[in-house]
PDB file of N, CA and C in Angstrom:
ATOM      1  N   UNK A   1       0.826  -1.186   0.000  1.00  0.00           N
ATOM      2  CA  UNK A   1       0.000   0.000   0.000  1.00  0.00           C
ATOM      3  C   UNK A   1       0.869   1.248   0.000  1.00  0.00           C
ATOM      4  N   UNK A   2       2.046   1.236   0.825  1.00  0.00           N
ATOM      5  CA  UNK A   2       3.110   2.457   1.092  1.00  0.00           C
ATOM      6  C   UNK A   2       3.168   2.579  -0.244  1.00  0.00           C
ATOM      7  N   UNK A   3       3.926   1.648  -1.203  1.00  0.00           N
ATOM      8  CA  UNK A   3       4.928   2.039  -2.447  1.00  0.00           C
ATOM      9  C   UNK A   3       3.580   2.543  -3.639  1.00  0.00           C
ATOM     10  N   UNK A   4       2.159   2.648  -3.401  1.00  0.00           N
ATOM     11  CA  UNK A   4       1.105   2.997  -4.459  1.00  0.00           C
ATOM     12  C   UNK A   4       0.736   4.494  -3.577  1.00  0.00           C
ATOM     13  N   UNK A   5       1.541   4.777  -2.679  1.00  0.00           N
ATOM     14  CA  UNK A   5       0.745   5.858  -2.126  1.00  0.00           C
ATOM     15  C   UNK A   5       1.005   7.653  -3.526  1.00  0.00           C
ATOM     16  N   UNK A   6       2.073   7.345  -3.698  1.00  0.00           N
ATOM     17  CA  UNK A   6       2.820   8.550  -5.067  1.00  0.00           C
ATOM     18  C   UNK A   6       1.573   8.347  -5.921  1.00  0.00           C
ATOM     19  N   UNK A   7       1.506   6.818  -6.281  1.00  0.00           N
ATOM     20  CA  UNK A   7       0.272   6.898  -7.542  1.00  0.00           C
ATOM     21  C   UNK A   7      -1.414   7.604  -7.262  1.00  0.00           C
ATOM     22  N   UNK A   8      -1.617   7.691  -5.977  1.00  0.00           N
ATOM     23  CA  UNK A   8      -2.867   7.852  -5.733  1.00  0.00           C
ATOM     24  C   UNK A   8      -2.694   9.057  -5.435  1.00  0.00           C
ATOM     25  N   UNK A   9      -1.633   9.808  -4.930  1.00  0.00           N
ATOM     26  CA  UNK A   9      -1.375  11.421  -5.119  1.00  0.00           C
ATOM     27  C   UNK A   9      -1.769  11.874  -6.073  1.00  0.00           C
ATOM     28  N   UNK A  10      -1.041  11.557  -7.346  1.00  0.00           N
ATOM     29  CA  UNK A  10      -0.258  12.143  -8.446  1.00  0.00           C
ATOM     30  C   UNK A  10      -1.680  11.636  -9.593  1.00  0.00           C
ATOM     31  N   UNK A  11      -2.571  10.779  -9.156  1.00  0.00           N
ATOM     32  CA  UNK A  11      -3.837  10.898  -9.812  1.00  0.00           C
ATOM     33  C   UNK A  11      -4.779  12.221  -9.160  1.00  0.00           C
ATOM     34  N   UNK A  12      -4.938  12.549  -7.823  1.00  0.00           N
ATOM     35  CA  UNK A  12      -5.446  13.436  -7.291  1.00  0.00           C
ATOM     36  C   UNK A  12      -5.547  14.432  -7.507  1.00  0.00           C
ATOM     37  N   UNK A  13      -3.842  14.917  -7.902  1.00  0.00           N
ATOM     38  CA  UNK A  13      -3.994  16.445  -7.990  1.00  0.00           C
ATOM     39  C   UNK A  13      -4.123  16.314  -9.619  1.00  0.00           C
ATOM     40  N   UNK A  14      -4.319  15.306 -10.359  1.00  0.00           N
ATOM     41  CA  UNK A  14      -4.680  15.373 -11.926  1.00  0.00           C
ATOM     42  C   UNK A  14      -6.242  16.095 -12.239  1.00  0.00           C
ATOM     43  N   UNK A  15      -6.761  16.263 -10.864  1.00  0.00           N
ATOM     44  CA  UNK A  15      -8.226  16.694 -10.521  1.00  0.00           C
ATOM     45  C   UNK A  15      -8.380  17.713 -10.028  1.00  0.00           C
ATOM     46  N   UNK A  16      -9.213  18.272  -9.790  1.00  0.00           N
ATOM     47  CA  UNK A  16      -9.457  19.743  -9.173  1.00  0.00           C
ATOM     48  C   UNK A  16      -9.584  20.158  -7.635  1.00  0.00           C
ATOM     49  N   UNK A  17      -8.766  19.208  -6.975  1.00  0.00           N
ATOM     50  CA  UNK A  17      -8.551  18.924  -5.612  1.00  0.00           C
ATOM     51  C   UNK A  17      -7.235  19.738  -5.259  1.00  0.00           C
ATOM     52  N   UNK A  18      -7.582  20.349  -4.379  1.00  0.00           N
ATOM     53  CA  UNK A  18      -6.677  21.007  -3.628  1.00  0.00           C
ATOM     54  C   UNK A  18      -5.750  20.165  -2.928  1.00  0.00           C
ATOM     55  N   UNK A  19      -4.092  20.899  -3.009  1.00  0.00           N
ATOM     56  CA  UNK A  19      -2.957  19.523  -2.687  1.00  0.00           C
ATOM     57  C   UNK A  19      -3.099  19.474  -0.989  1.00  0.00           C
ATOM     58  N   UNK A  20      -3.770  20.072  -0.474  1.00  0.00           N
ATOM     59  CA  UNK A  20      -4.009  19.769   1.207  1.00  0.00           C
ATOM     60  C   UNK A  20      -4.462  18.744   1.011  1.00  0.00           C
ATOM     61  N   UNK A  21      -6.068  19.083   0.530  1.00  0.00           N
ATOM     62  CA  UNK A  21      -7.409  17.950   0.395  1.00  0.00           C
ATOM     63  C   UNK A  21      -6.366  16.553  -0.014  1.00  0.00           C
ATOM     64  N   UNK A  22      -5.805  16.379  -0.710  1.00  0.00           N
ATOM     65  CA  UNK A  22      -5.310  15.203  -1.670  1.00  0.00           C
ATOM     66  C   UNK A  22      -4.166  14.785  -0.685  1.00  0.00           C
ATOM     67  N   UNK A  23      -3.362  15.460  -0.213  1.00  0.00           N
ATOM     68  CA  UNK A  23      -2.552  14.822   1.046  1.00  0.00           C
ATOM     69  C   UNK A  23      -3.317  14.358   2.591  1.00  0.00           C
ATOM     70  N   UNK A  24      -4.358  15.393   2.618  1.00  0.00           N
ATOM     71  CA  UNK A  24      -4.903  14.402   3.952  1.00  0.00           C
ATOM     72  C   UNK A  24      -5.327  12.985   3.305  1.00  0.00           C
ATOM     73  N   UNK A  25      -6.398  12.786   2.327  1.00  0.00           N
ATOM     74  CA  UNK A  25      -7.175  11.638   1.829  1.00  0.00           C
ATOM     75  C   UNK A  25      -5.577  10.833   1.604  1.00  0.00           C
ATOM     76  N   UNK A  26      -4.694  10.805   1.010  1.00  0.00           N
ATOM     77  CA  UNK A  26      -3.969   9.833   1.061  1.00  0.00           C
ATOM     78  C   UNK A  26      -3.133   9.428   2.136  1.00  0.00           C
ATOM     79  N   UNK A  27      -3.318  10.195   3.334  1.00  0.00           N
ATOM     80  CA  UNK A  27      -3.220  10.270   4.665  1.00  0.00           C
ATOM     81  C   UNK A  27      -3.281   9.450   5.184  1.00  0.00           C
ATOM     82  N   UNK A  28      -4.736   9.242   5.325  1.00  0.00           N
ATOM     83  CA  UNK A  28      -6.248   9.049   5.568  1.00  0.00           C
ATOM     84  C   UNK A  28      -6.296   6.944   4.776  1.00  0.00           C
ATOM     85  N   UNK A  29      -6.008   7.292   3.525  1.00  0.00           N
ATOM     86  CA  UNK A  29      -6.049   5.473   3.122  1.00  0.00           C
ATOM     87  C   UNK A  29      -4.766   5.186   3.655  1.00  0.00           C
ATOM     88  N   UNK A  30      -3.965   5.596   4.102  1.00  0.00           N
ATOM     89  CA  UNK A  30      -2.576   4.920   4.159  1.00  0.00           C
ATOM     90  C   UNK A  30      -2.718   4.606   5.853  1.00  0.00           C
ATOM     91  N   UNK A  31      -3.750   5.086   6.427  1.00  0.00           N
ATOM     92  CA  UNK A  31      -3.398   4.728   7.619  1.00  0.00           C
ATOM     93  C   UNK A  31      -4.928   3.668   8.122  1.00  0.00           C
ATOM     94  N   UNK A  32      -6.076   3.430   7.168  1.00  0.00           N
ATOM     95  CA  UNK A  32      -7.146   2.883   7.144  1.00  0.00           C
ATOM     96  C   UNK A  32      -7.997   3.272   5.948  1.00  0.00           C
ATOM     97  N   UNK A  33      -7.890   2.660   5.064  1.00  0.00           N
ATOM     98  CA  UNK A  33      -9.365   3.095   3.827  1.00  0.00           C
ATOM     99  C   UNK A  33     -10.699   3.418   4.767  1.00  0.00           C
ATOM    100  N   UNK A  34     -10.811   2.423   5.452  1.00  0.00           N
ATOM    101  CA  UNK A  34     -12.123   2.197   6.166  1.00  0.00           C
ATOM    102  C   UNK A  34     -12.872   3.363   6.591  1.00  0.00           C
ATOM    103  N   UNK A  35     -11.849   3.971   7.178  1.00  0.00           N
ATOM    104  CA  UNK A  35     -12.079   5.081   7.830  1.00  0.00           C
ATOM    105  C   UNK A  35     -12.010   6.751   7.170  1.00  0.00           C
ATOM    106  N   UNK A  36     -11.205   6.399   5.975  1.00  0.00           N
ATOM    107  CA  UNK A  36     -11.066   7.417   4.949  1.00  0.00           C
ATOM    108  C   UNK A  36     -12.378   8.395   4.447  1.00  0.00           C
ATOM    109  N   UNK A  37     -12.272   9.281   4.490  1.00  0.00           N
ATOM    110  CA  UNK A  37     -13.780  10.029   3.778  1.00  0.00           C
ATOM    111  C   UNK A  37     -13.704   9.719   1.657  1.00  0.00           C
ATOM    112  N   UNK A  38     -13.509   8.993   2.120  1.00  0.00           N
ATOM    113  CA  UNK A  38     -14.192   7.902   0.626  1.00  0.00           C
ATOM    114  C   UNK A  38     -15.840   8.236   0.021  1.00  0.00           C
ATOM    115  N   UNK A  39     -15.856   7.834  -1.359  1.00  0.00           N
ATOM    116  CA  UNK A  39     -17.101   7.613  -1.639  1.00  0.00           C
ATOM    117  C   UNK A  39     -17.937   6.634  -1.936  1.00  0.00           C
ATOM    118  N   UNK A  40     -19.056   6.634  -1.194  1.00  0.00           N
ATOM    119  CA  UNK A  40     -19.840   5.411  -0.973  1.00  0.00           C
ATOM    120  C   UNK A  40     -19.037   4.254  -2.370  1.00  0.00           C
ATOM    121  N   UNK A  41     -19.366   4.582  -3.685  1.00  0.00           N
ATOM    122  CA  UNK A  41     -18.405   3.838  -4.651  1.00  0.00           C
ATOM    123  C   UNK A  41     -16.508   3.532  -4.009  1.00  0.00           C
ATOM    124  N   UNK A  42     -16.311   4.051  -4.132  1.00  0.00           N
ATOM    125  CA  UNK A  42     -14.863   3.993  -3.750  1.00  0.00           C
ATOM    126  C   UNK A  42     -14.294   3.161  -2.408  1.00  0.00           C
ATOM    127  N   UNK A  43     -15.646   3.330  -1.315  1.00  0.00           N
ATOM    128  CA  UNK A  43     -15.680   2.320  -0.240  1.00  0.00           C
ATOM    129  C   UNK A  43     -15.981   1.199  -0.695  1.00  0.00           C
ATOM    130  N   UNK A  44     -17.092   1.181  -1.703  1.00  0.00           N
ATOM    131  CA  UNK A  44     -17.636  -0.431  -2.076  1.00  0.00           C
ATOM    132  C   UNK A  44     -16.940  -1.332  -2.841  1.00  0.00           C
ATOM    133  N   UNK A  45     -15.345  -0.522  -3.394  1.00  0.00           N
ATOM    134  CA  UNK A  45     -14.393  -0.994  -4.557  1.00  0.00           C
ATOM    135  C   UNK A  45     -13.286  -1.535  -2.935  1.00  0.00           C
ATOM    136  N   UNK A  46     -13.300  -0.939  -2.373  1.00  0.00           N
ATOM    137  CA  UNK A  46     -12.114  -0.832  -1.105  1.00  0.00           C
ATOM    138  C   UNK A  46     -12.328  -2.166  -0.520  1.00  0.00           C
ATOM    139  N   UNK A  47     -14.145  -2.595  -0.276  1.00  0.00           N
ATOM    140  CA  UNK A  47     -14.211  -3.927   0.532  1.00  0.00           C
ATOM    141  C   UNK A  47     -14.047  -4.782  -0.674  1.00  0.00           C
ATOM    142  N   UNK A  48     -14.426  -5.038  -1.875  1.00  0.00           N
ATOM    143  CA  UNK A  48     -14.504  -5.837  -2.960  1.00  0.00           C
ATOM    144  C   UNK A  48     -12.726  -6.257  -3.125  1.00  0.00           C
ATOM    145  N   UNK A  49     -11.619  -5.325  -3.340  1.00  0.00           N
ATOM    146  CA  UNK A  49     -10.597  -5.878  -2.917  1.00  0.00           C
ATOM    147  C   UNK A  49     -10.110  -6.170  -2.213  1.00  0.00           C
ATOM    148  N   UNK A  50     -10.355  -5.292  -1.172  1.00  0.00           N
ATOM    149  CA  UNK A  50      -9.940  -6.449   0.815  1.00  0.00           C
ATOM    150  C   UNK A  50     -10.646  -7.988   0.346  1.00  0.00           C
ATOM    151  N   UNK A  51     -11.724  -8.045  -0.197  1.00  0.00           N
ATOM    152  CA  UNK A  51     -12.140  -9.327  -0.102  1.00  0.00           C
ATOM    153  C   UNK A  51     -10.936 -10.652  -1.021  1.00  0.00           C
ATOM    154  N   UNK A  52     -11.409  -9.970  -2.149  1.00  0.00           N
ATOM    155  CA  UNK A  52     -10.891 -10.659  -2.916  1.00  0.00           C
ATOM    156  C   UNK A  52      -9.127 -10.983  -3.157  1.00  0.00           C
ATOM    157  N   UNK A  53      -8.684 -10.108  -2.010  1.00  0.00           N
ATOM    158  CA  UNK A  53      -6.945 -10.145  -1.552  1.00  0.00           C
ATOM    159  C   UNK A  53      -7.093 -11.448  -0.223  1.00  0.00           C
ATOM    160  N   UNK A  54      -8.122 -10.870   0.718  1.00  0.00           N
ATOM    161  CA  UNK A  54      -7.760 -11.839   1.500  1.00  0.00           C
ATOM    162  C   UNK A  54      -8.501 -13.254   1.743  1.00  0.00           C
ATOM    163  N   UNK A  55      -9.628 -13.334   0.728  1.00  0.00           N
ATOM    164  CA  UNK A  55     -10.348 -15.019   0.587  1.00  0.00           C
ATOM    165  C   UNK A  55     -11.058 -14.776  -0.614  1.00  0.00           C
ATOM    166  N   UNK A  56     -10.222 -14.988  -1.877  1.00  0.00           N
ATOM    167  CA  UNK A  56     -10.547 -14.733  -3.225  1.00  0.00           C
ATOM    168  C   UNK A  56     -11.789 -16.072  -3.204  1.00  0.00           C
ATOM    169  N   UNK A  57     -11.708 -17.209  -2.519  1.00  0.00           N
ATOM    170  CA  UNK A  57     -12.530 -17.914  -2.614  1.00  0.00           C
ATOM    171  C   UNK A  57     -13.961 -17.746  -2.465  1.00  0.00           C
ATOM    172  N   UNK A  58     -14.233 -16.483  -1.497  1.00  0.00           N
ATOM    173  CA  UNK A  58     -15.644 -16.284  -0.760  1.00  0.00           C
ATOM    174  C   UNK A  58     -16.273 -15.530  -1.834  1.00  0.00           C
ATOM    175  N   UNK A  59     -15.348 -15.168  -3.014  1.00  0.00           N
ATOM    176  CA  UNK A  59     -15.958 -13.988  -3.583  1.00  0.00           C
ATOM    177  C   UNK A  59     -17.230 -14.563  -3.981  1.00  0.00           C
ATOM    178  N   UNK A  60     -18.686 -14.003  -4.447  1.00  0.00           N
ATOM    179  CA  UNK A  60     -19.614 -14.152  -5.015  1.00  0.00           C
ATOM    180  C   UNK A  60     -20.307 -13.243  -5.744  1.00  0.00           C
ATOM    181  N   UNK A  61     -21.349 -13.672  -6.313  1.00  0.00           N
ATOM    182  CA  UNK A  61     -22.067 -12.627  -6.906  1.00  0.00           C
ATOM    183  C   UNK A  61     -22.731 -11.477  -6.165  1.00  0.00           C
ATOM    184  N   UNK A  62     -23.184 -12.168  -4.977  1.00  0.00           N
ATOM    185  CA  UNK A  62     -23.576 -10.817  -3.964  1.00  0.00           C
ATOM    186  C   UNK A  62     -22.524  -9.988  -4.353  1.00  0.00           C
ATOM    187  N   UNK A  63     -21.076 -10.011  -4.390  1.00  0.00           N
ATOM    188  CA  UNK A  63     -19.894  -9.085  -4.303  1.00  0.00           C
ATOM    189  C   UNK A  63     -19.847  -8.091  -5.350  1.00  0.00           C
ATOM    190  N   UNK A  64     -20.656  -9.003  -6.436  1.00  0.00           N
ATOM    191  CA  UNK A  64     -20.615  -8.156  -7.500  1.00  0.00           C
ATOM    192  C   UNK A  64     -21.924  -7.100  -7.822  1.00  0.00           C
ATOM    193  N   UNK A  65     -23.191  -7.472  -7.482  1.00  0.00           N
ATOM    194  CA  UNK A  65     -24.205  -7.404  -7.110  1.00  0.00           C
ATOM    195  C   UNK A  65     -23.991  -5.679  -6.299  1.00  0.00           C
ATOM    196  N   UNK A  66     -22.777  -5.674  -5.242  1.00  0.00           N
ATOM    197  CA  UNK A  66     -23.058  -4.475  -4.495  1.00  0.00           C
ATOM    198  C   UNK A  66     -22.260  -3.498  -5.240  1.00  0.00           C
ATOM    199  N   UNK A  67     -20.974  -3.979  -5.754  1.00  0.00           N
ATOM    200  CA  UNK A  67     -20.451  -2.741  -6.874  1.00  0.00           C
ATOM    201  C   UNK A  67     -21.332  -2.353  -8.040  1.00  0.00           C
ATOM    202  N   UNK A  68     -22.407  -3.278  -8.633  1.00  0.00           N
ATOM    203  CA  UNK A  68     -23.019  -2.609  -9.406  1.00  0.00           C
ATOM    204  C   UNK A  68     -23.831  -1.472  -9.110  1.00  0.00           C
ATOM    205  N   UNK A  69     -24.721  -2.019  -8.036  1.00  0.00           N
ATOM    206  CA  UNK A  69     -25.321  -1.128  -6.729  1.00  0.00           C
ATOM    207  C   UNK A  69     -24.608   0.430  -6.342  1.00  0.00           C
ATOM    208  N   UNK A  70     -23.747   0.298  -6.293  1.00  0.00           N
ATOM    209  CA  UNK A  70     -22.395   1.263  -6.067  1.00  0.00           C
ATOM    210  C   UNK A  70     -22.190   2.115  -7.494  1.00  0.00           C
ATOM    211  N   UNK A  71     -23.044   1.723  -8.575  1.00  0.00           N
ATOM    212  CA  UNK A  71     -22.881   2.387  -9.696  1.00  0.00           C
ATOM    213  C   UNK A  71     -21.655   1.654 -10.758  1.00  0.00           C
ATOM    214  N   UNK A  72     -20.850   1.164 -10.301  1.00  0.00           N
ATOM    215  CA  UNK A  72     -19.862  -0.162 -11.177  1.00  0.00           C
ATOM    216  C   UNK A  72     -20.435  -0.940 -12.431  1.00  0.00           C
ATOM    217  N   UNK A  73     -20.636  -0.841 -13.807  1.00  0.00           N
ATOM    218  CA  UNK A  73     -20.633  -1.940 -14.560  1.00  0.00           C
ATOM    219  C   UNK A  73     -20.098  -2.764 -15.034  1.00  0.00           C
ATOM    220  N   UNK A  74     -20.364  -3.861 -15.947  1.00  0.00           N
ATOM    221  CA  UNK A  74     -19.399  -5.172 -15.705  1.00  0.00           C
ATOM    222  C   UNK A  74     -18.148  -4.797 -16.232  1.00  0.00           C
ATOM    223  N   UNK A  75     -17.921  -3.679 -17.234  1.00  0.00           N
ATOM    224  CA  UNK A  75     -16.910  -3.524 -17.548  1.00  0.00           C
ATOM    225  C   UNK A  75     -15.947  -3.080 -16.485  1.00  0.00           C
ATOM    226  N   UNK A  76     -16.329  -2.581 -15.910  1.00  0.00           N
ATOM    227  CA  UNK A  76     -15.281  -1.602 -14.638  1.00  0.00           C
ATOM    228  C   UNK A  76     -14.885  -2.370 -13.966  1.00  0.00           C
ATOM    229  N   UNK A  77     -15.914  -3.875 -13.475  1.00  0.00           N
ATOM    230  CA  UNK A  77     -15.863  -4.614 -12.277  1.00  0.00           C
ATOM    231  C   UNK A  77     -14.868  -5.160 -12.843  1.00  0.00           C
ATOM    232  N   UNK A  78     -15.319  -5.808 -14.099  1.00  0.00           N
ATOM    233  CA  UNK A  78     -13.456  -7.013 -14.756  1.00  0.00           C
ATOM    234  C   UNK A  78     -12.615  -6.379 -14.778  1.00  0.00           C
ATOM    235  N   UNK A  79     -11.976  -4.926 -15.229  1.00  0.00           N
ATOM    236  CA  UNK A  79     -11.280  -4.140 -14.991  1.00  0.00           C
ATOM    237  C   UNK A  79     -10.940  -3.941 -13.526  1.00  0.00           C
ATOM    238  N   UNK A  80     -11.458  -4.015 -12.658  1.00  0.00           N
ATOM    239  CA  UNK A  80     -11.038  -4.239 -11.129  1.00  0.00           C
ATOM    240  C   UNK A  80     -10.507  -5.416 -10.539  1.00  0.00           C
ATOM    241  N   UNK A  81     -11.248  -6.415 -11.294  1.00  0.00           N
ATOM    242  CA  UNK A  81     -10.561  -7.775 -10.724  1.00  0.00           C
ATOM    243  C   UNK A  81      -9.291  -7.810 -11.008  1.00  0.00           C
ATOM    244  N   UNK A  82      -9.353  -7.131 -12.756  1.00  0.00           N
ATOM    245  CA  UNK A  82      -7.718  -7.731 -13.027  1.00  0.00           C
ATOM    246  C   UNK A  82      -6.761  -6.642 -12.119  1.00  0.00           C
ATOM    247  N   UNK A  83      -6.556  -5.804 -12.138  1.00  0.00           N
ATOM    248  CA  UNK A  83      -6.104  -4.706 -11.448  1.00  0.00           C
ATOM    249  C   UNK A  83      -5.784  -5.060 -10.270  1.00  0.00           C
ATOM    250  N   UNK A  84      -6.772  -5.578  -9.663  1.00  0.00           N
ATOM    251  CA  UNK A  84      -6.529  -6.256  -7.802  1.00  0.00           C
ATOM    252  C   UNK A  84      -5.832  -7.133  -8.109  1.00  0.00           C
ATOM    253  N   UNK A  85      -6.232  -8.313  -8.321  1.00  0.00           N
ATOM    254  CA  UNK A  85      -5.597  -9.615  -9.168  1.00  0.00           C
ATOM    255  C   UNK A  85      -4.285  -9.534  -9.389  1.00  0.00           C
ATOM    256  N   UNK A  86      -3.920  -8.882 -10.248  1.00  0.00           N
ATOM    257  CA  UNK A  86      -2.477  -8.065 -10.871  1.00  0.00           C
ATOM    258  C   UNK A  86      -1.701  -7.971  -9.581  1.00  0.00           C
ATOM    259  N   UNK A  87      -2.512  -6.872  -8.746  1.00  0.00           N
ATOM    260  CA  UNK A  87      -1.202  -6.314  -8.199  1.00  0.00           C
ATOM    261  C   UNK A  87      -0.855  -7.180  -6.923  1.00  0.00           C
ATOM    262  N   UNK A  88      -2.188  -8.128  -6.579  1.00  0.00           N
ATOM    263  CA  UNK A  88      -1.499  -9.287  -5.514  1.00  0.00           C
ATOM    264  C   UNK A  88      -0.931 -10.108  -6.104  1.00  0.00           C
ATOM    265  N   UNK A  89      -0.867 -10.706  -7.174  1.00  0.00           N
ATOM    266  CA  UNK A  89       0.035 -11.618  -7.966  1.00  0.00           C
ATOM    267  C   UNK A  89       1.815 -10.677  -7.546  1.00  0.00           C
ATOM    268  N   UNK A  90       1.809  -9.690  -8.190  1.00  0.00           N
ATOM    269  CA  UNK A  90       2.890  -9.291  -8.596  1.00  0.00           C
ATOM    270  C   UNK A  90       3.158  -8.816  -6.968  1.00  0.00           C
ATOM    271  N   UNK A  91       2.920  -8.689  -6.312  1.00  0.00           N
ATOM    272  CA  UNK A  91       3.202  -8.026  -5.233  1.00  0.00           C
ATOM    273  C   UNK A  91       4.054  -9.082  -3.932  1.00  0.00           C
ATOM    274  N   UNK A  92       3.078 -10.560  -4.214  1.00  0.00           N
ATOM    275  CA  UNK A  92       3.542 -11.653  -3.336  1.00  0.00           C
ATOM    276  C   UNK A  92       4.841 -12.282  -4.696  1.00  0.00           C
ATOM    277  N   UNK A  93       4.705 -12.277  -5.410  1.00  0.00           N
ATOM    278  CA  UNK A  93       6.340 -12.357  -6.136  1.00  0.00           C
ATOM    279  C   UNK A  93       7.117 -11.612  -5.665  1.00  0.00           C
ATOM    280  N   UNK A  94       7.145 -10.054  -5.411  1.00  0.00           N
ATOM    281  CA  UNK A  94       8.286  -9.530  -5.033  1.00  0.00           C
ATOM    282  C   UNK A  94       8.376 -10.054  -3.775  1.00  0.00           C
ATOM    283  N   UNK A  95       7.318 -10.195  -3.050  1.00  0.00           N
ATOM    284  CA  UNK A  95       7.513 -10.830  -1.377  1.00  0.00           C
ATOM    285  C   UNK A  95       8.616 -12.100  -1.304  1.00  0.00           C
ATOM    286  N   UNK A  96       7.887 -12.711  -2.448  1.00  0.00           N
ATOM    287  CA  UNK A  96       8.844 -14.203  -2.436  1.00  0.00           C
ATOM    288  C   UNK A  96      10.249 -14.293  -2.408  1.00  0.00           C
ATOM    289  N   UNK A  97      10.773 -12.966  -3.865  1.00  0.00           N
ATOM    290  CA  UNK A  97      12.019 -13.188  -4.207  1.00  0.00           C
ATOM    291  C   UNK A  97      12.862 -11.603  -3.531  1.00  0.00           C
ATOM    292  N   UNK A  98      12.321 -11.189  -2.364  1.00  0.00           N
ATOM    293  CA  UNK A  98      12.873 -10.391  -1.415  1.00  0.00           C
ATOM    294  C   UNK A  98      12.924  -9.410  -2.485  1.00  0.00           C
ATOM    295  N   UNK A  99      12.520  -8.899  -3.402  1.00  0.00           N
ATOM    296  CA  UNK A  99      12.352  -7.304  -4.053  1.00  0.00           C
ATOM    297  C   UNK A  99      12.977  -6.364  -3.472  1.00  0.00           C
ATOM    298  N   UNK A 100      13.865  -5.801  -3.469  1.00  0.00           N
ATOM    299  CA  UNK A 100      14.567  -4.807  -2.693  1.00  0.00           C
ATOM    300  C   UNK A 100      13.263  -3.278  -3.140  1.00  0.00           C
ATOM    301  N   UNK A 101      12.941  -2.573  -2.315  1.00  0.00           N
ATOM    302  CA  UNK A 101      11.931  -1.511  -2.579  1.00  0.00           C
ATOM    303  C   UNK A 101      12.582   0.045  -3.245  1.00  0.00           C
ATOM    304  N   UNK A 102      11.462   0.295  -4.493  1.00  0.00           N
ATOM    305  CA  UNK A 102      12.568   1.526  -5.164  1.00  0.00           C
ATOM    306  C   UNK A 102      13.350   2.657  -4.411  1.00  0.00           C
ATOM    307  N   UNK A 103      14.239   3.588  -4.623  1.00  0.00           N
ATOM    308  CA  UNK A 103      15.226   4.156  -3.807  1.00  0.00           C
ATOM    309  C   UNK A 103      13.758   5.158  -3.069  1.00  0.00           C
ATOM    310  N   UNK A 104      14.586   5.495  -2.226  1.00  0.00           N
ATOM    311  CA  UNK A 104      13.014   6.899  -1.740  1.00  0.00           C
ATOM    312  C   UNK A 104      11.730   6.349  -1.403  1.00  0.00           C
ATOM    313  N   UNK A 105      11.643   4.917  -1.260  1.00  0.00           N
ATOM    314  CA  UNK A 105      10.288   4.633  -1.069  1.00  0.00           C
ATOM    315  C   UNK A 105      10.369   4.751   0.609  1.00  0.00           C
ATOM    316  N   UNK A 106       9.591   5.172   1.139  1.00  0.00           N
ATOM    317  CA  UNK A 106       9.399   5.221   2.647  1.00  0.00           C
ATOM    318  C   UNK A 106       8.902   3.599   3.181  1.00  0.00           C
ATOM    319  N   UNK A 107       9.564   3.537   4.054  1.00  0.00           N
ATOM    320  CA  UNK A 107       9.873   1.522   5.119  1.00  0.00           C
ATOM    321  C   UNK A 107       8.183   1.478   5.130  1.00  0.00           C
ATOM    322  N   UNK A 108       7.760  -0.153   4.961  1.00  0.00           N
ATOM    323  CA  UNK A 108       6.458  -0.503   5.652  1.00  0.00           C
ATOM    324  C   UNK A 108       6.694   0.035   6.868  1.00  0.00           C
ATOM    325  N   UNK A 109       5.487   0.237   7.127  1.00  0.00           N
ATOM    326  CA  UNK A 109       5.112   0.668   8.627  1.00  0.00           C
ATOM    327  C   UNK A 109       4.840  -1.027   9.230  1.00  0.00           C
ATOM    328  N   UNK A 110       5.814  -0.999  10.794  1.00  0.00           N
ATOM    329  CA  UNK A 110       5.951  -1.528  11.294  1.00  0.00           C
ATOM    330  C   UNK A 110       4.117  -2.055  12.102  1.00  0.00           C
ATOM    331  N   UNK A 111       3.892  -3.540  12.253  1.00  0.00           N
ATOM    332  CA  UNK A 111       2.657  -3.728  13.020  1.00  0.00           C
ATOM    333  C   UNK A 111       1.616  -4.565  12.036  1.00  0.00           C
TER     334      UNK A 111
END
């Protein structure tokens, strides 16, 4: 989550968000999405990949059912799977083969 925090900046201020606003909110996910002032969509994308990171098995159609609900169509949703998908694939590879982290990236937070 640390080493995507630049990307979710650097989409932010691509928007009409003030760089306070855009540094607290990435603040704010870096220290709990949950708790983040998110949007109802953006919360309902947040549990759909907590889910599907931590028991890809449970996923169901209810799951999909509430991102549509959330305004999500199927295109966006497959576009999300792979995206989540993607980046836990690639992410537990670097875990595996000890990935040294790019220069300047700030340490996981310990806990």
């Amino acid at each position: 989550m640390h080493s995507h925090a630049g990307d979710l900046r650097a989409e932010l201020l691509q928007t009409d968000a003030e760089p306070e606003s855009v540094e607290s909110l990435v603040d704010a996910v870096l220290t709990g999405w949950s708790s983040a002032d998110l949007s109802a969509a953006d919360k309902a994308l947040c549990v759909y990949a907590e889910k599907l990171t931590r028991d890809p098995a449970a996923m169901s159609q209810e799951d999909v059912e509430v991102l549509r609900t959330a305004g999500f169509d199927d295109e966006a949703i497959h576009d999300a799977v792979q995206v989540i998908s993607y980046f836990n694939y690639i992410n537990r590879v670097a875990d595996a083969t000890h990935v040294d982290p790019d220069p300047g990236m700030p340490p996981y937070p310990e806990g």
